[in-house]
Protein backbone atom coordinates (compact mmCIF):
# COMPACT_ATOMS: atom_id res chain seq x y z
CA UNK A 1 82.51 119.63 109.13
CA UNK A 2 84.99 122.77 109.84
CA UNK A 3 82.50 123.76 112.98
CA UNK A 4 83.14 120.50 114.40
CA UNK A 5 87.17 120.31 113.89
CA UNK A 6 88.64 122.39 117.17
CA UNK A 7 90.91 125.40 116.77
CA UNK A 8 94.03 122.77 117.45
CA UNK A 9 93.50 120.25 114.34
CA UNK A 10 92.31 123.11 112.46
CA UNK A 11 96.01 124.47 112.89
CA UNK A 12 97.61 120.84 112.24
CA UNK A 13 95.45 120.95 109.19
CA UNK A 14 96.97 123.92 107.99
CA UNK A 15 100.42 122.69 108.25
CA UNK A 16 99.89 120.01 106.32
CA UNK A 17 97.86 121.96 103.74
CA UNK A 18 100.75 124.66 103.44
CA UNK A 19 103.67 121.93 103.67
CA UNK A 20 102.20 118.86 101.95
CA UNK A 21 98.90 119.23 100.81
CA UNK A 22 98.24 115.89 99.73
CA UNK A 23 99.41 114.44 103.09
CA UNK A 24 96.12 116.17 104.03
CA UNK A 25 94.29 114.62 101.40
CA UNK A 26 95.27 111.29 102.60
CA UNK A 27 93.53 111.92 105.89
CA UNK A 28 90.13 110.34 106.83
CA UNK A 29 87.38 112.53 108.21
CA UNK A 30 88.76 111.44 111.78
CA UNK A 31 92.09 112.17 111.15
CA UNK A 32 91.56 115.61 110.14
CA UNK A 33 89.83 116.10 113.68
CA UNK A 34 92.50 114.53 115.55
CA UNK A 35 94.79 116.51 117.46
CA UNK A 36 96.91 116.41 120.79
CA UNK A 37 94.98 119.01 123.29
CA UNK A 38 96.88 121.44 125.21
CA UNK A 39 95.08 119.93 128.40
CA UNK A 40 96.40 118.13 131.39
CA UNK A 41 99.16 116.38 130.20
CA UNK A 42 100.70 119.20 128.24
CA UNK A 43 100.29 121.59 131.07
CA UNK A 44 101.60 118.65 133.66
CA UNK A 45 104.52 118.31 131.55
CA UNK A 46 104.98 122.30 132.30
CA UNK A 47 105.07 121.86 135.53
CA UNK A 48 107.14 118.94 135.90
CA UNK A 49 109.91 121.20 133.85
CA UNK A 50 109.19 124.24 136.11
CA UNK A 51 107.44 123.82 139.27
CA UNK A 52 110.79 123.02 141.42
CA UNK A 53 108.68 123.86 144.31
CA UNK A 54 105.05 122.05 144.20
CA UNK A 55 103.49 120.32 141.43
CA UNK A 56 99.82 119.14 141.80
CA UNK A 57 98.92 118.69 138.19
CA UNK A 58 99.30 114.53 137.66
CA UNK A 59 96.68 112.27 139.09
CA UNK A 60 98.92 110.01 140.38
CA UNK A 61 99.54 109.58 144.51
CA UNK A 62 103.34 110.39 145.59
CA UNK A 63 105.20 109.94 148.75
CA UNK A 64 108.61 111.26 149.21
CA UNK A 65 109.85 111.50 145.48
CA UNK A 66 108.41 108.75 143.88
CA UNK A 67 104.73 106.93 142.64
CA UNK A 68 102.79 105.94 146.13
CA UNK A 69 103.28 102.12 145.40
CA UNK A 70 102.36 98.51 147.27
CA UNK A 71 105.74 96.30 148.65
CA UNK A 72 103.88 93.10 147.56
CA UNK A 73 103.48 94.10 144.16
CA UNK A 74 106.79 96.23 143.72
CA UNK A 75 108.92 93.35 145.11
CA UNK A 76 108.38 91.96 141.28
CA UNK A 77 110.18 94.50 139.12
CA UNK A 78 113.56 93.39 140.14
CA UNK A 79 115.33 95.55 138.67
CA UNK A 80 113.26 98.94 138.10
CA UNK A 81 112.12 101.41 140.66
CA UNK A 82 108.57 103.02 140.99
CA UNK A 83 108.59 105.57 138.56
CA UNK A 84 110.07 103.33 135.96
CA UNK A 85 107.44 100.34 136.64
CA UNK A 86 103.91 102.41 137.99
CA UNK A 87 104.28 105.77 136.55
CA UNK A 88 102.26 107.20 133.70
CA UNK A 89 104.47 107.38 130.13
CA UNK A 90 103.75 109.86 127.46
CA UNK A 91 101.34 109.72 125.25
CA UNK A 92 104.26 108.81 122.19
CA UNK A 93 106.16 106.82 124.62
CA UNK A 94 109.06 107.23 126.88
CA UNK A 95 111.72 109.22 125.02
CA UNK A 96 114.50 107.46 125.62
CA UNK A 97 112.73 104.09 124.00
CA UNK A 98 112.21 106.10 121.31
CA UNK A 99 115.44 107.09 120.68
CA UNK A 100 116.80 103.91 121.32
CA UNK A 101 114.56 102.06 118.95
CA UNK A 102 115.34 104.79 116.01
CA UNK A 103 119.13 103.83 116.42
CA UNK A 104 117.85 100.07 116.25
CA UNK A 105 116.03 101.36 112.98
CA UNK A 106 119.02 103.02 111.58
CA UNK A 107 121.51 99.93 112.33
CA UNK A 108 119.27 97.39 111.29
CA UNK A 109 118.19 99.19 108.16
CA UNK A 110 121.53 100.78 106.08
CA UNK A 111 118.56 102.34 103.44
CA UNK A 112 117.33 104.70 106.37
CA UNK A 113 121.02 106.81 106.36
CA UNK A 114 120.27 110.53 105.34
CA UNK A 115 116.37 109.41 105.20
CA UNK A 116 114.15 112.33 106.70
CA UNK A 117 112.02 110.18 109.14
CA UNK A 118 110.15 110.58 112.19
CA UNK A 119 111.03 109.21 115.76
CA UNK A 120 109.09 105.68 116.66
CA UNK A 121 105.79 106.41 118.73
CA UNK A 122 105.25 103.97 121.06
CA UNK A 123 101.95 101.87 120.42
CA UNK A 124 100.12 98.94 122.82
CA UNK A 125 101.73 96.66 119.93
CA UNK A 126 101.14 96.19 116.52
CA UNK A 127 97.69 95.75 116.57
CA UNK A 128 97.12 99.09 118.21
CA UNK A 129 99.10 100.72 115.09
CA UNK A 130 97.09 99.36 112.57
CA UNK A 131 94.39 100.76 114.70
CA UNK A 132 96.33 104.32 114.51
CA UNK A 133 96.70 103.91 111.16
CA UNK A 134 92.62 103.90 110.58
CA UNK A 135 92.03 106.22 112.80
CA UNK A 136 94.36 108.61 110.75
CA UNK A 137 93.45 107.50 107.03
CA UNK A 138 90.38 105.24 106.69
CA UNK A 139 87.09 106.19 106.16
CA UNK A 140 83.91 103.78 105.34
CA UNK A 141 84.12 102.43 101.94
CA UNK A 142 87.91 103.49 101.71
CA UNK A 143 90.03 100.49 99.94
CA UNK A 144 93.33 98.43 101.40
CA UNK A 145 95.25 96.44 99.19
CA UNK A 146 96.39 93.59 101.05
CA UNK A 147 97.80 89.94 99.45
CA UNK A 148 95.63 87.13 99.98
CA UNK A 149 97.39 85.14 102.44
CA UNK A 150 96.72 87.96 104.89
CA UNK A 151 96.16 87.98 108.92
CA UNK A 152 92.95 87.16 109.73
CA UNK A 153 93.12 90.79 112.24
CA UNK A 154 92.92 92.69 109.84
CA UNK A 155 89.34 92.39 108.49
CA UNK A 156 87.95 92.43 111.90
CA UNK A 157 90.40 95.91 112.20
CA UNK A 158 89.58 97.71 109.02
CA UNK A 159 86.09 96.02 107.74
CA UNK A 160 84.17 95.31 110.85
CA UNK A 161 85.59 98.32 112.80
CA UNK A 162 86.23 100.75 110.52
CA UNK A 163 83.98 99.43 107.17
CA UNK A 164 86.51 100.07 104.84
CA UNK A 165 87.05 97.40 101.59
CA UNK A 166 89.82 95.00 101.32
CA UNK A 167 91.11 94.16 98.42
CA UNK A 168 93.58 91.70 97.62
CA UNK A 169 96.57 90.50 94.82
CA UNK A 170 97.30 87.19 94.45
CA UNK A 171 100.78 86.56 97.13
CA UNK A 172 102.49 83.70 94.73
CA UNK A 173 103.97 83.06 91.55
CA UNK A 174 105.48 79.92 91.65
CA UNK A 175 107.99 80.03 94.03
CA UNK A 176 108.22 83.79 94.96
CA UNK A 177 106.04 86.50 94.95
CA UNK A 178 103.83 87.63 92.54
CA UNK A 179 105.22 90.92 91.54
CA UNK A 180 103.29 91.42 87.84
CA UNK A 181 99.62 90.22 90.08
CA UNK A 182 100.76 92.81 92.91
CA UNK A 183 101.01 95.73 89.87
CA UNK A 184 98.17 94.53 88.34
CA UNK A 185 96.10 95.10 91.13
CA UNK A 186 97.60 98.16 92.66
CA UNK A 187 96.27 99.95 89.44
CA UNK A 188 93.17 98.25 89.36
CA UNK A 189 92.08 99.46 92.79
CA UNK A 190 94.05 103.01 92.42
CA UNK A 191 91.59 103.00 89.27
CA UNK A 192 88.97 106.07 90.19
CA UNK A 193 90.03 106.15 93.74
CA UNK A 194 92.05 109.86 94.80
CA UNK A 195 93.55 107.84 97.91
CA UNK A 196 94.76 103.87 98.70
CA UNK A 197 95.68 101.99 101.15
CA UNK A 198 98.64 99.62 100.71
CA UNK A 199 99.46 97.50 103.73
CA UNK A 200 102.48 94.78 103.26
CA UNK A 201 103.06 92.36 105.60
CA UNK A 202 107.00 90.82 105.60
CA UNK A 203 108.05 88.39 106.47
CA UNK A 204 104.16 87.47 106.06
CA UNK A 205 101.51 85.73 108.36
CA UNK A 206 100.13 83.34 107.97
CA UNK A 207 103.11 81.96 104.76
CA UNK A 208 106.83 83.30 106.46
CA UNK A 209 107.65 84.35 103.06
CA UNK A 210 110.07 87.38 102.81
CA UNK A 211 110.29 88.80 99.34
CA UNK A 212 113.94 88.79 97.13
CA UNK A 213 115.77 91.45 97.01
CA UNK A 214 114.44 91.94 93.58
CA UNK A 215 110.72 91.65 94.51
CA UNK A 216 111.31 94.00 97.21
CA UNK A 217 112.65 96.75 94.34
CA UNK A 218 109.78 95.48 92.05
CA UNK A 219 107.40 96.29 94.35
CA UNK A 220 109.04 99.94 95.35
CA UNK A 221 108.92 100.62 91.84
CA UNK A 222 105.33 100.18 91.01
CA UNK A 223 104.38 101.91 94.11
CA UNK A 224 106.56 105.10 92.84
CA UNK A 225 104.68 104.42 89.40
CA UNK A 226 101.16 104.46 90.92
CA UNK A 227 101.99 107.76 92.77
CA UNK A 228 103.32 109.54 89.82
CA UNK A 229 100.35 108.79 87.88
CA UNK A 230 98.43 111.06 90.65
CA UNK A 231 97.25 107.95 93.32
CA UNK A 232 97.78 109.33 96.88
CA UNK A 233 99.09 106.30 98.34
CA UNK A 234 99.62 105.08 102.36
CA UNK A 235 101.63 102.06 102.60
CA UNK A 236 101.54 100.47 105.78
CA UNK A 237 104.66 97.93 106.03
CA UNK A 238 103.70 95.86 108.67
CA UNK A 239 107.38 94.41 109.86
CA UNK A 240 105.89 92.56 112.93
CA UNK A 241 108.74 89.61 112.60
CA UNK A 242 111.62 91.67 111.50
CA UNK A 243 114.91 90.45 111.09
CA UNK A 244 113.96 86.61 111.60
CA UNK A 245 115.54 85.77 107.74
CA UNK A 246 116.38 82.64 107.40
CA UNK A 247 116.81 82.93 103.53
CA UNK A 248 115.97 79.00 103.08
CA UNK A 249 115.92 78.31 99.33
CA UNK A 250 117.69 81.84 98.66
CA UNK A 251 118.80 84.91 99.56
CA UNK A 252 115.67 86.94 101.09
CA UNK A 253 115.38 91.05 101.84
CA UNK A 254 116.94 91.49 105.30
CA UNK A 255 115.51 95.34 105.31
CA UNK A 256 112.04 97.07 105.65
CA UNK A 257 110.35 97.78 102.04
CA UNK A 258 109.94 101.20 104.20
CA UNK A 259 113.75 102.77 103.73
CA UNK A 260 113.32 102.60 100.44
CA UNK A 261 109.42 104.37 100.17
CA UNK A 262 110.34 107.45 102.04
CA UNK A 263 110.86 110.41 100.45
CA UNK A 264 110.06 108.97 97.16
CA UNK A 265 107.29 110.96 95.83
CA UNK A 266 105.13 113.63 97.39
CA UNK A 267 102.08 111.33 97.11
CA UNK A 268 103.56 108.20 98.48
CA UNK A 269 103.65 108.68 102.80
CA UNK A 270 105.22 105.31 104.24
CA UNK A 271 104.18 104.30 107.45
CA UNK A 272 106.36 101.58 109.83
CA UNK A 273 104.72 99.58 112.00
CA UNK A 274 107.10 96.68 114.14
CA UNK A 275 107.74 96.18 117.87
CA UNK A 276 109.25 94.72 120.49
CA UNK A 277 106.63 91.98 120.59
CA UNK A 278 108.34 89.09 118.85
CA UNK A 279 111.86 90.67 117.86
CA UNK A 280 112.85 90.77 122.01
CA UNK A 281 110.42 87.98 122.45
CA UNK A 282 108.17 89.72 124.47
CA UNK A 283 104.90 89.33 123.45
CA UNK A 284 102.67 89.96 126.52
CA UNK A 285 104.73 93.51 126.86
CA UNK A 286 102.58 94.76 124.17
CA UNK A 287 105.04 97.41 123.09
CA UNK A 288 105.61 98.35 119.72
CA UNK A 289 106.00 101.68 117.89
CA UNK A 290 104.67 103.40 114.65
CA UNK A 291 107.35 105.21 112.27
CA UNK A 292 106.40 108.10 109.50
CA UNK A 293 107.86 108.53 106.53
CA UNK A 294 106.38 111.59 104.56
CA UNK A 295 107.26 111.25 100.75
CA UNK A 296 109.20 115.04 100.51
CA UNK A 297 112.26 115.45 102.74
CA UNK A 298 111.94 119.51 102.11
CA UNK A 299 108.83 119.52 104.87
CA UNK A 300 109.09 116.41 106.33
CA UNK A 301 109.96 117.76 109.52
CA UNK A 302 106.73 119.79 109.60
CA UNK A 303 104.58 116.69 108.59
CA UNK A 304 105.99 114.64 110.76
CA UNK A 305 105.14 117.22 113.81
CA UNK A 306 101.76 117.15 112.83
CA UNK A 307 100.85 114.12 112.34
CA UNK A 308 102.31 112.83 115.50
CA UNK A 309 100.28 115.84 117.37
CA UNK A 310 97.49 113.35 115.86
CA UNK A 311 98.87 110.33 116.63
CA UNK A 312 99.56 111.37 120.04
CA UNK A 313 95.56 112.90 120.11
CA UNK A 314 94.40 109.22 118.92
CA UNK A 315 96.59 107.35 121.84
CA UNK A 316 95.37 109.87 124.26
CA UNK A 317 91.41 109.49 123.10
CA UNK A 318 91.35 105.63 123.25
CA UNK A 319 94.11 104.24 125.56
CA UNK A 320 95.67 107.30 127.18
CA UNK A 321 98.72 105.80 127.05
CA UNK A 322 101.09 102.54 126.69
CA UNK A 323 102.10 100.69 129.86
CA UNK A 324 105.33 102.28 131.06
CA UNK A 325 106.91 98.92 132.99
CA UNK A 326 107.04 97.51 129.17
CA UNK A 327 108.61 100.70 127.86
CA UNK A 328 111.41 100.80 130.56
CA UNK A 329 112.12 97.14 130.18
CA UNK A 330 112.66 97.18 126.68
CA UNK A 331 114.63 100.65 127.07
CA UNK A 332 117.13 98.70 129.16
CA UNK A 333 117.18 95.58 127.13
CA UNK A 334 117.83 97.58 124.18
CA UNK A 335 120.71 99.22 126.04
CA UNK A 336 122.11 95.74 126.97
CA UNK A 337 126.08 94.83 125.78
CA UNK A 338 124.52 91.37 125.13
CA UNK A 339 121.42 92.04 123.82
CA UNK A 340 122.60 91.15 119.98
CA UNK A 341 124.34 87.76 120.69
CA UNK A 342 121.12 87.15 122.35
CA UNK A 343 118.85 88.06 119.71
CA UNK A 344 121.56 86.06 117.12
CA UNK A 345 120.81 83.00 119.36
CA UNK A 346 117.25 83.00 119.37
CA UNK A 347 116.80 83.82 115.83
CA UNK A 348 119.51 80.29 115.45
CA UNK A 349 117.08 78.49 117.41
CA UNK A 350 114.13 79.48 114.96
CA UNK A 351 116.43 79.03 112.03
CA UNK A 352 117.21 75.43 112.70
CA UNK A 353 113.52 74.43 113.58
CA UNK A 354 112.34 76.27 109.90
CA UNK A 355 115.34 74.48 108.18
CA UNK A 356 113.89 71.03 109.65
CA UNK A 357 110.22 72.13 108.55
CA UNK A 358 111.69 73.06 104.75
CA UNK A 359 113.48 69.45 104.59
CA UNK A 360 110.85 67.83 106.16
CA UNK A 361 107.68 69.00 104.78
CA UNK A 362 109.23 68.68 101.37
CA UNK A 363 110.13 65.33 101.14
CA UNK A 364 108.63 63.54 97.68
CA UNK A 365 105.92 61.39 100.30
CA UNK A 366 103.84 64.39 101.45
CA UNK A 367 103.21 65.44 97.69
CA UNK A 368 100.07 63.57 97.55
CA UNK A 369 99.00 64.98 100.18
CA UNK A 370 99.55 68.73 100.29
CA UNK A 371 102.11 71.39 98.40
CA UNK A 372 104.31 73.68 100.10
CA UNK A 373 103.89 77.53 99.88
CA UNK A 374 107.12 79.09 99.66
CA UNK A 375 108.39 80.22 102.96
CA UNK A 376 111.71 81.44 104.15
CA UNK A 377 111.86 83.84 107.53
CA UNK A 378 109.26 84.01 110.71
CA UNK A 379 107.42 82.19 112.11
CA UNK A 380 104.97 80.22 110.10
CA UNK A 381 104.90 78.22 106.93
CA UNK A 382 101.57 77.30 104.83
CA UNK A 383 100.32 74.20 103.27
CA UNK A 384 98.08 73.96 100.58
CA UNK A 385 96.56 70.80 101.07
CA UNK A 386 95.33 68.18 98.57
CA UNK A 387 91.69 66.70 97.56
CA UNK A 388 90.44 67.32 101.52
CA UNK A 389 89.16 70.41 103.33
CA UNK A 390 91.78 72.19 105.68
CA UNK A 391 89.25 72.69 108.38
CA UNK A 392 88.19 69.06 108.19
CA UNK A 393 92.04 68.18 108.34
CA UNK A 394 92.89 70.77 111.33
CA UNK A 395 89.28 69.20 113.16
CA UNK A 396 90.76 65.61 112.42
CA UNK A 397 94.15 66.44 113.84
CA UNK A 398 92.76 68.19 117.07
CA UNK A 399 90.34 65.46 117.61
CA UNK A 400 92.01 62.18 116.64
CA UNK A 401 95.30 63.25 117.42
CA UNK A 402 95.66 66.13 119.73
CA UNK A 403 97.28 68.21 117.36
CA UNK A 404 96.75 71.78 116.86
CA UNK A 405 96.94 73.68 113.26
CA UNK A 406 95.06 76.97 112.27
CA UNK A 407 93.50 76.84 109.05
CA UNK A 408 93.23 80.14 107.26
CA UNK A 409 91.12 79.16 104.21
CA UNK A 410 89.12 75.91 102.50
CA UNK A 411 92.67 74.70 101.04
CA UNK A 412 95.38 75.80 103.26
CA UNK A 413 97.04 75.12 106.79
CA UNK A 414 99.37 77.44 108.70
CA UNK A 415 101.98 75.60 110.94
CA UNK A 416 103.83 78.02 113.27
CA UNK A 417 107.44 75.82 113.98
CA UNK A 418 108.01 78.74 116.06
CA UNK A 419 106.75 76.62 118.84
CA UNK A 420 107.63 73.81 118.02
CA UNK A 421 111.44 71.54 118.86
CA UNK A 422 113.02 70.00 116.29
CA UNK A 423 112.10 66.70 116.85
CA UNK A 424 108.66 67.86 117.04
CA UNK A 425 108.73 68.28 113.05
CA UNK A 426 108.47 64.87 111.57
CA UNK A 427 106.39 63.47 113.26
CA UNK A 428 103.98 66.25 113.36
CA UNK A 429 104.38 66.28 109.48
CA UNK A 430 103.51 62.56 109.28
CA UNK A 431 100.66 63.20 111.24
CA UNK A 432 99.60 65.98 108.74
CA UNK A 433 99.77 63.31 106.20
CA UNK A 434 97.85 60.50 107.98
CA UNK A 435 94.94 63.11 108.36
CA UNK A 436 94.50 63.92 104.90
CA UNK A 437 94.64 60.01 103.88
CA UNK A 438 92.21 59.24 105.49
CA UNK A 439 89.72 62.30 105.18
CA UNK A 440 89.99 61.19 101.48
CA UNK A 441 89.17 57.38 102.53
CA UNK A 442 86.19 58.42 104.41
């Protein structure tokens, strides 16, 4: 293996060995190859410091002081100009996104003050993150711990395309989440293995459950546990709908699990994944970032510098880079006076649609025909349905009534009120109901 890992990783490698060593134990095969090559783009962003006088090391076509660009297709980003909308962006993103979306971090998240983390690297969205996150730490046969009301994604991610093992903890105990199952099983599969995979998902797809504040710490605390008794542990918190709380039935977290994993234990490296995607509400931008947070603050500076070298090595080896129209849209938006009483009024829009769902779909009527999974934040809620087959039910509903429900397993339904109005929700509800009676009649 060392003949095959170039002079470059070989030198990442080292700082990692000398600073954390069991960062570098956490790394797959791949990831210890990885690294960001002193090649065109580093040498092109040289030039562009230096060469006041020509600079012919980009492949893009220029004329006057901007990208060579087409009227017809400029004439639609109102409100950028060509180098903000055609150029080529970094391979970790456009720095001042970055910057901008680590002060978003920091605001949004109190537990991140005096936290030694690393700036957000832009990814194509989420999806491409957990992709960056295999790349770096998953080998064949390697194990993720995931609950088991998970995203369908990620098997196709990690087991088809990577043919690593998922393992799962049961996500409920009555009406929160199952802390003692989640401990159970984080030492079961830590059992014999040097490395795991932890990825959490909150607020979760396909249930819009956010843990209590006291789940949250529960679950912090057995993590710590698990990596003092020697597990080298990567947990992934996957924050794809953060900060859409609407606390319905209680007071929910309203930060990242992730402030409160870094710097907690040499063994323990949190990694951030969240975007742009659905907290602006801008899904087809496909921008969203990945965040390190290396478990000792003493060398997390030098970790965090390496790894990103790989990061940065992975982007540039499978995508290049991330679209930089997205990057400079967001940039602005996030630099918008308004932006916040925007957000505020969206995420009152969503509230008032889940609040009609929780009412609704819990009325006494419906409880011969299906349970409700807790749910509190998001965009979805689950049902558990009763004496039928979900995918009979969602096949009934599409057919006989032109309604459309994903069913993620035998027994349950996912309902995403995110897209639906108000006075959508009974009736859709009733319809649910109708469905299952008469499945069981058949």
């Amino acid at each position: 293996m060392s003949a095959r890992i170039n002079p470059l990783a070989a030198g990442l490698n080292a700082d990692l060995e000398k600073a954390a060593p069991e960062v570098l134990a956490m790394l797959s095969e791949r990831g210890k190859r990885l690294y960001f090559p002193k090649g065109i783009l580093s040498q092109g962003a040289e030039a562009k410091a230096k060469a006041k006088r020509f600079n012919a090391t980009i492949g893009i076509a220029t004329e006057g002081d901007e990208p060579m660009n087409l009227p017809s297709l400029m004439s639609h980003f109102e409100g950028l100009n060509a180098s903000e909308a055609l150029d080529y962006a970094p391979p970790a993103g456009i720095p001042v996104l970055r910057e901008r979306w680590r002060e978003k971090l920091l605001a949004e998240n109190p537990s991140l003050a005096d936290k030694s983390f690393g700036d957000p690297i832009v990814t194509a969205a989420i999806t491409h993150g957990l992709s960056l996150v295999g790349d770096l730490f998953i080998d064949p046969g390697d194990k993720i711990l995931l609950p088991d009301k998970l995203w369908g994604n990620y098997r196709l991610i990690y087991e088809v395309r990577l043919e690593a093992e998922i393992a799962t903890f049961p996500f409920y105990d009555g009406e929160g989440f199952d802390v003692a199952g989640f401990e159970a099983a984080l030492a079961r599969e830590a059992e014999g293995c040097e490395k795991l995979v932890v990825l959490l998902n909150f607020p979760n797809n396909p249930t819009g459950y956010m843990p209590t504040v006291a789940e949250g710490d529960a679950m912090a605390k057995a993590l710590l546990a698990q990596a003092e008794r020697g597990t080298k542990l990567v947990v992934v918190t996957d924050d794809a709908y953060f900060g859409l709380f609407y606390h319905l039935g209680g007071e929910s977290m309203r930060e990242s699990l992730f402030g409160q994993l870094i710097g907690a234990h040499p063994n323990l490296l949190a990694v951030k994944l969240d975007g742009a995607t659905k907290e602006l509400f801008v899904w087809g931008l496909r921008c969203g970032f990945i965040t390190l947070g290396p478990g000792r603050a003493a060398t997390a500076d030098t970790v965090i510098a390496a790894l990103e070298a790989k990061i940065k090595g992975a982007i540039r080896g499978a995508i290049s880079n991330s679209p930089k129209f997205s990057q400079s849209l967001v940039a602005k938006a996030l630099a918008s006076p308004t932006i916040a009483k925007e957000r505020e009024q969206k995420s009152e829009t969503l509230r008032l649609r889940a609040q009609k769902v929780y009412d609704v779909a819990n009325e006494p009527r419906y409880a011969e025909s299906f349970e409700v999974y807790p749910f509190n934040s998001g965009y979805f809620m689950c049902l558990n349905v009763t004496g039928v087959d979900a995918e009979d039910v969602r096949v009934r509903l599409l057919n006989e009534y032109e309604t459309g429900l994903v069913a993620t397993s035998k027994t349950d339904l996912r309902v995403a009120f995110s897209c639906l109005e108000v006075d959508d929700i009974e009736p859709l509800f009733e319809l649910i109901h109708r469905a299952i009676q008469e499945l069981r009649k058949d």
